[in-house]
Protein backbone atom coordinates (compact mmCIF):
# COMPACT_ATOMS: atom_id res chain seq x y z
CA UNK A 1 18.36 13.29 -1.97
CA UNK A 2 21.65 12.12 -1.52
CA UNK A 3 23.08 8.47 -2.14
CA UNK A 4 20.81 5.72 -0.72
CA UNK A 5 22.54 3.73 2.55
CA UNK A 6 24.25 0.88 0.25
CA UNK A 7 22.77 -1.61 3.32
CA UNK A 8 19.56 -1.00 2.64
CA UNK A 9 19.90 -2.10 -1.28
CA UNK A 10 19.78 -6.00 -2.53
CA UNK A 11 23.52 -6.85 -3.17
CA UNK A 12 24.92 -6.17 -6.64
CA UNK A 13 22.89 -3.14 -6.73
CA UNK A 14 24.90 0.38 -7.92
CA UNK A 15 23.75 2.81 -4.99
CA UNK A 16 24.69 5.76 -8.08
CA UNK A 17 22.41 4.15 -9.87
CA UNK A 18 19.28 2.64 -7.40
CA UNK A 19 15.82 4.09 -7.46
CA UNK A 20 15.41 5.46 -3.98
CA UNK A 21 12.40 4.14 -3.05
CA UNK A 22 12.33 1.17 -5.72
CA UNK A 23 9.32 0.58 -7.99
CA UNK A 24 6.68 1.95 -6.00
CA UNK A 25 7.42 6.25 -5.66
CA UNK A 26 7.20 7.33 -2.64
CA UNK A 27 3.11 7.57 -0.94
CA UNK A 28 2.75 11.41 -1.29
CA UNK A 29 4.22 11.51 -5.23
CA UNK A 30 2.21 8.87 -6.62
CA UNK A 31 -0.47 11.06 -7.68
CA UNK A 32 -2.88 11.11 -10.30
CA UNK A 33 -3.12 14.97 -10.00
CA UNK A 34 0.39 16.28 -9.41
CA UNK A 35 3.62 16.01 -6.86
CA UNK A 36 1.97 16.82 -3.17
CA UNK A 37 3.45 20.36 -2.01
CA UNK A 38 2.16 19.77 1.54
CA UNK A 39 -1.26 18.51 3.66
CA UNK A 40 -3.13 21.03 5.79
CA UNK A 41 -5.38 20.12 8.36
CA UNK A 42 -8.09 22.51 8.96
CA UNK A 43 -9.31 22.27 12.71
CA UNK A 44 -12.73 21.78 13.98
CA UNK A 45 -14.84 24.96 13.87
CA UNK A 46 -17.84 25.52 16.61
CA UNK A 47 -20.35 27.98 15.12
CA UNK A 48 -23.60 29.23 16.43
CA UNK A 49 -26.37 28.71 12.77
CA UNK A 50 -29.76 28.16 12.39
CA UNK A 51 -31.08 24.43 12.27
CA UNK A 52 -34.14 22.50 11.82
CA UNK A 53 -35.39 20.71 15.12
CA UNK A 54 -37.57 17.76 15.58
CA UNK A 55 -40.35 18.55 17.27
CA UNK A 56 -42.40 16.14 19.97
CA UNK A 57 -45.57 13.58 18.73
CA UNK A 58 -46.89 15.26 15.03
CA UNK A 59 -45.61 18.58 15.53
CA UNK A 60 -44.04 20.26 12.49
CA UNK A 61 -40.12 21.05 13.05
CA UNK A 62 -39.15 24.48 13.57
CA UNK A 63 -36.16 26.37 13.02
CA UNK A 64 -33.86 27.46 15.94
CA UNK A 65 -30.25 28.49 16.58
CA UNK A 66 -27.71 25.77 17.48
CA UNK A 67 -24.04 25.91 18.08
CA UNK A 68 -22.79 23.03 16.31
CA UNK A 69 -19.07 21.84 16.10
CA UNK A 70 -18.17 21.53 12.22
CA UNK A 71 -15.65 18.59 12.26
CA UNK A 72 -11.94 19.19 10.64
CA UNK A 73 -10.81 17.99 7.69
CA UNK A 74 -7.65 17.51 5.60
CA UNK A 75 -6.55 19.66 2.33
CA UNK A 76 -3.75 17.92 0.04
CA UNK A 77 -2.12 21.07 -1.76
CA UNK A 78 -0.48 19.62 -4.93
CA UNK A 79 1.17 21.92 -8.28
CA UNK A 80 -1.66 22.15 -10.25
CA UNK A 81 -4.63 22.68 -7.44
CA UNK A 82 -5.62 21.58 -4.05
CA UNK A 83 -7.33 17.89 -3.18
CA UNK A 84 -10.35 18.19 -0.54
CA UNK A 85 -10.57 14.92 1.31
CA UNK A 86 -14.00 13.82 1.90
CA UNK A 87 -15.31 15.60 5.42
CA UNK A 88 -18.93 16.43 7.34
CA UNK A 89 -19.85 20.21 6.99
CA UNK A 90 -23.25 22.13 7.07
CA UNK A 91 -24.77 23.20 4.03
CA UNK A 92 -27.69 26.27 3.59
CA UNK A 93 -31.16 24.45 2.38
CA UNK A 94 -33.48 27.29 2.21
CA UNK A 95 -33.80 29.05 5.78
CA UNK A 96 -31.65 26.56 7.74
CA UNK A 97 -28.27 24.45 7.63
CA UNK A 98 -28.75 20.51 7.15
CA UNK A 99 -25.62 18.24 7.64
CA UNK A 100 -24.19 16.80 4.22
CA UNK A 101 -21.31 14.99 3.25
CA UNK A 102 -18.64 16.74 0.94
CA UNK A 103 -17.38 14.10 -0.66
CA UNK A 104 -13.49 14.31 -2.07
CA UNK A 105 -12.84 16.80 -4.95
CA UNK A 106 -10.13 18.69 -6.71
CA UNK A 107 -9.92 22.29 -7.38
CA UNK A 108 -7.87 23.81 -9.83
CA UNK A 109 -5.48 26.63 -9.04
């Protein structure tokens, strides 16, 4: 990392000595998981599935084809596993795909 620019410490401080970024580490490192490697994005993804549709007045809903566009999301890939941020995906309910929320989770390497 080098030697911290002595300007940017409070005076009397031993730049040999100083802790970088101070009390706080820095945002990606502070972790309750692991040090962050690196954060992926993974793009938006259109796909053609099959989907429930309302129907008009008391009809019941049927199922059709629908190309949907599956939002992107982030993936935090630490040491010990990977960290899922929260996203919207599609998830298989019997014969047809139903929107859901995947909410943050951590998966083990």
């Amino acid at each position: 990392m080098g030697v911290p620019n002595p300007g940017a410490l409070p005076p009397g401080t031993n730049p040999l000595t100083a802790i970088p970024f101070g009390d706080s580490p820095h945002p990606f490192n502070n972790s309750a998981w692991a040090p962050v490697i690196r954060i992926v994005a993974v793009p938006p993804q259109t796909a053609v599935i099959p989907m429930q549709s309302a129907q008009p007045g008391s009809l019941p809903p049927t199922i059709e084809a629908q190309q949907v566009t599956l939002p992107g999301y982030l993936v935090t890939e630490m040491t010990t596993g990977y960290l899922v941020h929260g996203h919207w995906g599609v998830r298989l309910v019997g014969n047809a795909y139903y929107w859901t929320y995947f909410p943050t989770n951590f998966l083990r390497r």
